[in-house]
N, C-alpha and C. Protein backbone atom coordinates (compact mmCIF):
# COMPACT_ATOMS: atom_id res chain seq x y z
N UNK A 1 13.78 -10.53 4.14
CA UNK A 1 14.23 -9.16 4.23
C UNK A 1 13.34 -8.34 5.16
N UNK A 2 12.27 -8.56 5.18
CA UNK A 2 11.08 -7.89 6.09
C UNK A 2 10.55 -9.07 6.81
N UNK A 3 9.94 -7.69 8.09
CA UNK A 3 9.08 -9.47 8.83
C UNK A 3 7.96 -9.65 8.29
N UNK A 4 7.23 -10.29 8.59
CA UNK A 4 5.81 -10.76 8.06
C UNK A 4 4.99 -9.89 8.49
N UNK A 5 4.01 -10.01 7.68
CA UNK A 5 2.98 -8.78 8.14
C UNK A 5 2.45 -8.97 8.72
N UNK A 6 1.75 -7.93 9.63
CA UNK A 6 0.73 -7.97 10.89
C UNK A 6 -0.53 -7.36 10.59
N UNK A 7 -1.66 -8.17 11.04
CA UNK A 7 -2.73 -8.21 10.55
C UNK A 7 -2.98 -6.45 11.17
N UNK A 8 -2.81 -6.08 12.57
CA UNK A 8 -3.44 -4.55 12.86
C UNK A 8 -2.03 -3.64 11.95
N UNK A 9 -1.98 -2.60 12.35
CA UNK A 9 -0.76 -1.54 11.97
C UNK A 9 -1.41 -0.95 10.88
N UNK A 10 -0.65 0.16 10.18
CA UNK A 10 -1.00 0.78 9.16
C UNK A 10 0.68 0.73 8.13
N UNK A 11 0.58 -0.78 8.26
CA UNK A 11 1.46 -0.77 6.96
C UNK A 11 1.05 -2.30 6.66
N UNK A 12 0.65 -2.61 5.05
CA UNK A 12 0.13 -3.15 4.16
C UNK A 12 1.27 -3.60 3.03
N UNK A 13 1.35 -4.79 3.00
CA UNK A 13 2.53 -5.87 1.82
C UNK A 13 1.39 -6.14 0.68
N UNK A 14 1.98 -5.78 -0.51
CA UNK A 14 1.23 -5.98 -1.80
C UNK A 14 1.92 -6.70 -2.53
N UNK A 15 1.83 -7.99 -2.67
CA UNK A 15 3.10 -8.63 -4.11
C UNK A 15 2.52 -7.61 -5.43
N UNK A 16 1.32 -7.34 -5.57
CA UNK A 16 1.19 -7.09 -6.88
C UNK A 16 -0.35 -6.60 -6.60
N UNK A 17 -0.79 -5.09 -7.19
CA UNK A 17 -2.08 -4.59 -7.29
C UNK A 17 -2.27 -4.45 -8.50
N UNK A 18 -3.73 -5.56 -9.07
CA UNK A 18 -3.91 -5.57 -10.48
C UNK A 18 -5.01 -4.38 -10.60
N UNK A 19 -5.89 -4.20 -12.04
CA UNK A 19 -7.14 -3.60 -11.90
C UNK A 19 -8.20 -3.91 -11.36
N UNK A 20 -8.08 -5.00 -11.00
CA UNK A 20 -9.68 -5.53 -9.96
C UNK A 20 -9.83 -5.50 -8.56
N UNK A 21 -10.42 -5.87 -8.02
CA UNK A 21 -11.03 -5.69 -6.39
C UNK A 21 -10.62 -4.41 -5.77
N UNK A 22 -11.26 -3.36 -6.78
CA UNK A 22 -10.67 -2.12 -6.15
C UNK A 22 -11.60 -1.77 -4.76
N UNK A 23 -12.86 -2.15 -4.70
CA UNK A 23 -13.22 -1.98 -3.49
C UNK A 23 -12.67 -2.58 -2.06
N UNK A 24 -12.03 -4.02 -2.36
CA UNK A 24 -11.19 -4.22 -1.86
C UNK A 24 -9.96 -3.84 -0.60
N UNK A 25 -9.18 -3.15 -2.20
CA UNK A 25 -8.46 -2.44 -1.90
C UNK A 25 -8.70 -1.06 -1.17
N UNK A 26 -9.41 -0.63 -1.93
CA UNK A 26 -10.11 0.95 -0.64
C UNK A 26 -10.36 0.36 0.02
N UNK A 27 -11.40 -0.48 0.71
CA UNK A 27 -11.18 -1.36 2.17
C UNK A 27 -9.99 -1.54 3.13
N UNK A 28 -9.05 -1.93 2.36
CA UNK A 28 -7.71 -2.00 3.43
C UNK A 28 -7.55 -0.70 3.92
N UNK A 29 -6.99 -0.04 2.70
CA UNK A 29 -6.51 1.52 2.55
C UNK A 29 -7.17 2.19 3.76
N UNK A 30 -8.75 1.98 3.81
CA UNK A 30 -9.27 2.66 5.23
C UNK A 30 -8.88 2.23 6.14
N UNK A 31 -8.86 0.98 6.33
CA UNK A 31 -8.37 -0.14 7.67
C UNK A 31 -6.81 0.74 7.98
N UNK A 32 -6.04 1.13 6.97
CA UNK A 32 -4.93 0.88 7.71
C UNK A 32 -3.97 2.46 7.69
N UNK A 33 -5.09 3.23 7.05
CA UNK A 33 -5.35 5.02 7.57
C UNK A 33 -5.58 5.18 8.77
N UNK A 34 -6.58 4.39 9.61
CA UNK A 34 -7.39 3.89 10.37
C UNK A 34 -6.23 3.48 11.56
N UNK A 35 -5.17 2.33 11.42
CA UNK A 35 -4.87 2.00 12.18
C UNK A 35 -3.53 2.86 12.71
N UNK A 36 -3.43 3.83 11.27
CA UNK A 36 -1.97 4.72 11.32
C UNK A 36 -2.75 6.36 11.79
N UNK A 37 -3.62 6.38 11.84
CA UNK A 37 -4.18 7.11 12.22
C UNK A 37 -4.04 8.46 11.40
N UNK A 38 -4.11 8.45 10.17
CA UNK A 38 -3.83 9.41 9.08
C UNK A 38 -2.68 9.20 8.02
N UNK A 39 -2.35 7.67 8.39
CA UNK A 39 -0.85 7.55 7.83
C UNK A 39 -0.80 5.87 7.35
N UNK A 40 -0.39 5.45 6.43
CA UNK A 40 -0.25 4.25 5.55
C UNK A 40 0.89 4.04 5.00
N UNK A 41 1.51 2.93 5.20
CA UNK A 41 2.59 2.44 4.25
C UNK A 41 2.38 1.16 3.33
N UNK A 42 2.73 1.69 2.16
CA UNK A 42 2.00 0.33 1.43
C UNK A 42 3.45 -0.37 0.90
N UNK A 43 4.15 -1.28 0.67
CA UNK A 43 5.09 -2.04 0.43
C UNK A 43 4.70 -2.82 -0.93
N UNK A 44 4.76 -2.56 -2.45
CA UNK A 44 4.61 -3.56 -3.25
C UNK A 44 5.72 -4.14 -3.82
N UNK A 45 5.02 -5.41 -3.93
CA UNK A 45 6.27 -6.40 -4.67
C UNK A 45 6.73 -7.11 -3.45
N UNK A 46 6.04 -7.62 -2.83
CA UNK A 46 6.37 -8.30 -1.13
C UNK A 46 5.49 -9.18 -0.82
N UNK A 47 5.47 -10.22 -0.43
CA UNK A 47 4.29 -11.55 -0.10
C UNK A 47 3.77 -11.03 1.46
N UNK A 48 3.21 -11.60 1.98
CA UNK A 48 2.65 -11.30 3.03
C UNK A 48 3.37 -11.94 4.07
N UNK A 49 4.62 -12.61 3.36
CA UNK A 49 5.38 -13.27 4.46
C UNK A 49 6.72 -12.20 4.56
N UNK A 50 6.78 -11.42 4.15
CA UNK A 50 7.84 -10.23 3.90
C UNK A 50 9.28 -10.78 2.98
N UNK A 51 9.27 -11.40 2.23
CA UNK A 51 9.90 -12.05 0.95
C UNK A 51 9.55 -11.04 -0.28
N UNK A 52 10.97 -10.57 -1.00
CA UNK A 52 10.97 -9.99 -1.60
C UNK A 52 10.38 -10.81 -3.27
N UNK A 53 9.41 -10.21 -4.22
CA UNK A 53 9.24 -11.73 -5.32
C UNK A 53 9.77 -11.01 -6.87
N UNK A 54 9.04 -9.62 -7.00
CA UNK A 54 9.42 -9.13 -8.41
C UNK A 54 10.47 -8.60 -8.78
N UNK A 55 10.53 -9.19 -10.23
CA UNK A 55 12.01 -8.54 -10.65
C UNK A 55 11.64 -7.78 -11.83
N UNK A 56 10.34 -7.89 -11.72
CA UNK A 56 10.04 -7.28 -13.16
C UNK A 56 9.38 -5.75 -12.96
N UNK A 57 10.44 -4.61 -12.87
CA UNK A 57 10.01 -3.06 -12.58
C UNK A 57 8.76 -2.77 -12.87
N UNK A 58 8.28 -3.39 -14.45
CA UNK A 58 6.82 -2.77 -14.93
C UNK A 58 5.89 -3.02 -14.10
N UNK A 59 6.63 -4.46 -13.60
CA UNK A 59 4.94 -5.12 -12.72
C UNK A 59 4.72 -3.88 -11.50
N UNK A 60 5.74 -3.15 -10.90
CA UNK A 60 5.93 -2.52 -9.98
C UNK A 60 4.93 -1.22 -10.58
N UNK A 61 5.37 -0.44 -11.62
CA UNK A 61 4.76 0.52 -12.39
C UNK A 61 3.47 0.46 -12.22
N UNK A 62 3.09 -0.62 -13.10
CA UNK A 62 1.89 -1.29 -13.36
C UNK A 62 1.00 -1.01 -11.69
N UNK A 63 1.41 -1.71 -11.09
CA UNK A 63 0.81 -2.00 -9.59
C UNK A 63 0.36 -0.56 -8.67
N UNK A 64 1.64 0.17 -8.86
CA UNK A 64 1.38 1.33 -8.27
C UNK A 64 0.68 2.94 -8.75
N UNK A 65 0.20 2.07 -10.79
CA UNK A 65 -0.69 2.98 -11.14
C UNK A 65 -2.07 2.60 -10.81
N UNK A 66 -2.48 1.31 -10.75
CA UNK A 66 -3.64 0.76 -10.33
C UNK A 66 -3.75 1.33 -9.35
N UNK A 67 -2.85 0.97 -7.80
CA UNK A 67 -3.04 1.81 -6.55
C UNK A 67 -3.54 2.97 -6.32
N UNK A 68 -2.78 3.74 -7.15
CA UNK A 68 -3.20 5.32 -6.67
C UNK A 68 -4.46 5.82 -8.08
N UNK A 69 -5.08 4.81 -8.66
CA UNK A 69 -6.41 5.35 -9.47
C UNK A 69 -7.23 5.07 -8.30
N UNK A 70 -6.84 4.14 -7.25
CA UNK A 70 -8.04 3.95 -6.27
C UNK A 70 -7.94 4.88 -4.73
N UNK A 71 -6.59 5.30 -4.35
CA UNK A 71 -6.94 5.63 -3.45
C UNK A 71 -6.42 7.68 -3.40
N UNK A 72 -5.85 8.14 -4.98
CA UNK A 72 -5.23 9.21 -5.20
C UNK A 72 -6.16 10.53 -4.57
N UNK A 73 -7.15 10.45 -4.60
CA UNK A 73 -8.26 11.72 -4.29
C UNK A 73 -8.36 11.38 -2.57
N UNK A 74 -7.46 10.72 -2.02
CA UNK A 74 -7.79 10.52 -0.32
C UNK A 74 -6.52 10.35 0.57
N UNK A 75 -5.81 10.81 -0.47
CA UNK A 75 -4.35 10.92 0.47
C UNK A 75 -3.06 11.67 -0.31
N UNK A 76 -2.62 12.46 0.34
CA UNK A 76 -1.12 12.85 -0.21
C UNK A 76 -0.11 11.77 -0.22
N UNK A 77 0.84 11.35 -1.06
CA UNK A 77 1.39 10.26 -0.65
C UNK A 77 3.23 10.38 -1.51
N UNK A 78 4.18 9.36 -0.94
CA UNK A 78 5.04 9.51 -1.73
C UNK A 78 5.13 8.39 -2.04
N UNK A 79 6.39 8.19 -3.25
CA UNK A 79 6.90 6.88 -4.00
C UNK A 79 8.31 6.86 -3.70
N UNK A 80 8.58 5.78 -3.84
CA UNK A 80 9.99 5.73 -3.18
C UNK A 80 9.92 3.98 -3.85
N UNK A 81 10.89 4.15 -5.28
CA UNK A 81 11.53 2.57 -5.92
C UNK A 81 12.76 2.05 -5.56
N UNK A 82 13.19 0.96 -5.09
CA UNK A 82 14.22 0.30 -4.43
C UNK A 82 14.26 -1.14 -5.41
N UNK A 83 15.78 -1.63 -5.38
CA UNK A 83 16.33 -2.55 -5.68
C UNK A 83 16.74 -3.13 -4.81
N UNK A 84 16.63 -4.62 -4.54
CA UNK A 84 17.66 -5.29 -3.81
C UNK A 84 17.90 -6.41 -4.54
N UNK A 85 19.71 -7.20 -4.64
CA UNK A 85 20.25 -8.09 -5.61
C UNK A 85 19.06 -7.78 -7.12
N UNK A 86 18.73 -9.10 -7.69
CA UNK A 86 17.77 -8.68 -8.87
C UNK A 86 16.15 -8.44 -8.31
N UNK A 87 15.81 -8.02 -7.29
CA UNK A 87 14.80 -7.47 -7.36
C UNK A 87 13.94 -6.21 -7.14
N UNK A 88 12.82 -6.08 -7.25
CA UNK A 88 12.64 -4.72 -7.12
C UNK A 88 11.35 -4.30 -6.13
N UNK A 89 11.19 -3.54 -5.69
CA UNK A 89 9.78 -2.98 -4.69
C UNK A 89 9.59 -1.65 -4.40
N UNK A 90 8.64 -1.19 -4.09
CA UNK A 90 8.06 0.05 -3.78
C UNK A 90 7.63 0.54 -2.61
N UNK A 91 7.33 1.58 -2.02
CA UNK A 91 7.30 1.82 -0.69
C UNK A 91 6.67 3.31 -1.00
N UNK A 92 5.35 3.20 -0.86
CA UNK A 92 4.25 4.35 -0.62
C UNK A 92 3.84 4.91 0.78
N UNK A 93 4.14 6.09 0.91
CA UNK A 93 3.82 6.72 2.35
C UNK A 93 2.46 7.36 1.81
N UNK A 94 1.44 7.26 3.03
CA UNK A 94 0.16 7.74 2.58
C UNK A 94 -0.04 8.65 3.63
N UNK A 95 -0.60 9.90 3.57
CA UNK A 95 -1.33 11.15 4.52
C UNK A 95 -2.07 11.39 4.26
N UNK A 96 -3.29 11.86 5.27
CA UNK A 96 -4.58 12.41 5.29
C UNK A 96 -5.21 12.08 6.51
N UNK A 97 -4.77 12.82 7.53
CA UNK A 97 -4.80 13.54 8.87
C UNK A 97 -6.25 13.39 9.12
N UNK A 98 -7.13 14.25 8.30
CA UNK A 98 -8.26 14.08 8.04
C UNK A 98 -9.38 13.53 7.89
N UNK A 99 -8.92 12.03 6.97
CA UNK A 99 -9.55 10.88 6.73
C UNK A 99 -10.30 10.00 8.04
N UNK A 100 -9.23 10.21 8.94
CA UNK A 100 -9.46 9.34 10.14
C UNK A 100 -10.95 9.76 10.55
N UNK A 101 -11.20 11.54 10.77
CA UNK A 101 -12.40 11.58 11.75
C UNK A 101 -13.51 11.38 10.29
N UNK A 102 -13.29 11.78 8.88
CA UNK A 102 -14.10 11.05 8.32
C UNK A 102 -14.45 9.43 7.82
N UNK A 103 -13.47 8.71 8.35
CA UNK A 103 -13.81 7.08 8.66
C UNK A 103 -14.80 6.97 10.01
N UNK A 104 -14.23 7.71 11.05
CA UNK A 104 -15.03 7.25 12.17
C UNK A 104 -16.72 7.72 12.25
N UNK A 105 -17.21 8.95 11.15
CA UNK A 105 -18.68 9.61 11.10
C UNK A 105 -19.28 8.87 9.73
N UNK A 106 -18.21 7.72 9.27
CA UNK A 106 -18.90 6.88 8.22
C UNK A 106 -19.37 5.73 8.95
N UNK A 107 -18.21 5.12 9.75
CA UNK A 107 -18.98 3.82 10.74
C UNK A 107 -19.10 4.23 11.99
């Protein structure tokens, strides 16, 4: 359904964000503020090959409350839940215009 992901860009495929490797995860999140230049799309419930996998909404819930405990204080963002046949995914737009010149006076 999607193409595969590309390692530069500022959009990011998540099958599933648990509670761990949240540093991690803020890691990308900068990388790909960074590469959107104030702007992120995060896709959960998607392999990195752009294959749709969950059917299970909570896992979606679940995933995208973990997400935004890690990155909520550094971006305005929206949610947007989609179905396709039995499955399900998410699609987070991230902003913070801002972030960028404070990534670049951090490294």
């Amino acid at each position: 359904m999607f193409e595969p992901e590309e390692f530069y860009g500022n959009i990011e495929y998540k099958l599933y964000i648990g509670s761990q490797k949240n540093d991690r995860i803020f890691s990308q999140f900068l990388f790909r503020m960074r590469e959107g230049n104030g702007k992120a799309i995060y896709i959960i419930g998607i392999t990195d090959k752009g294959k749709l996998h969950i059917r299970d909404i909570k896992l979606i819930y679940k995933s995208i409350k973990n997400f935004l405990n890690i990155v909520e204080n550094y971006a305005h963002y929206k949610i947007k839940l989609f179905t396709y046949n039995s499955y399900v995914y998410s699609i987070i737009t991230l902003y913070n215009y801002d972030i960028v010149k404070k990534i670049e006076f951090i490294t």
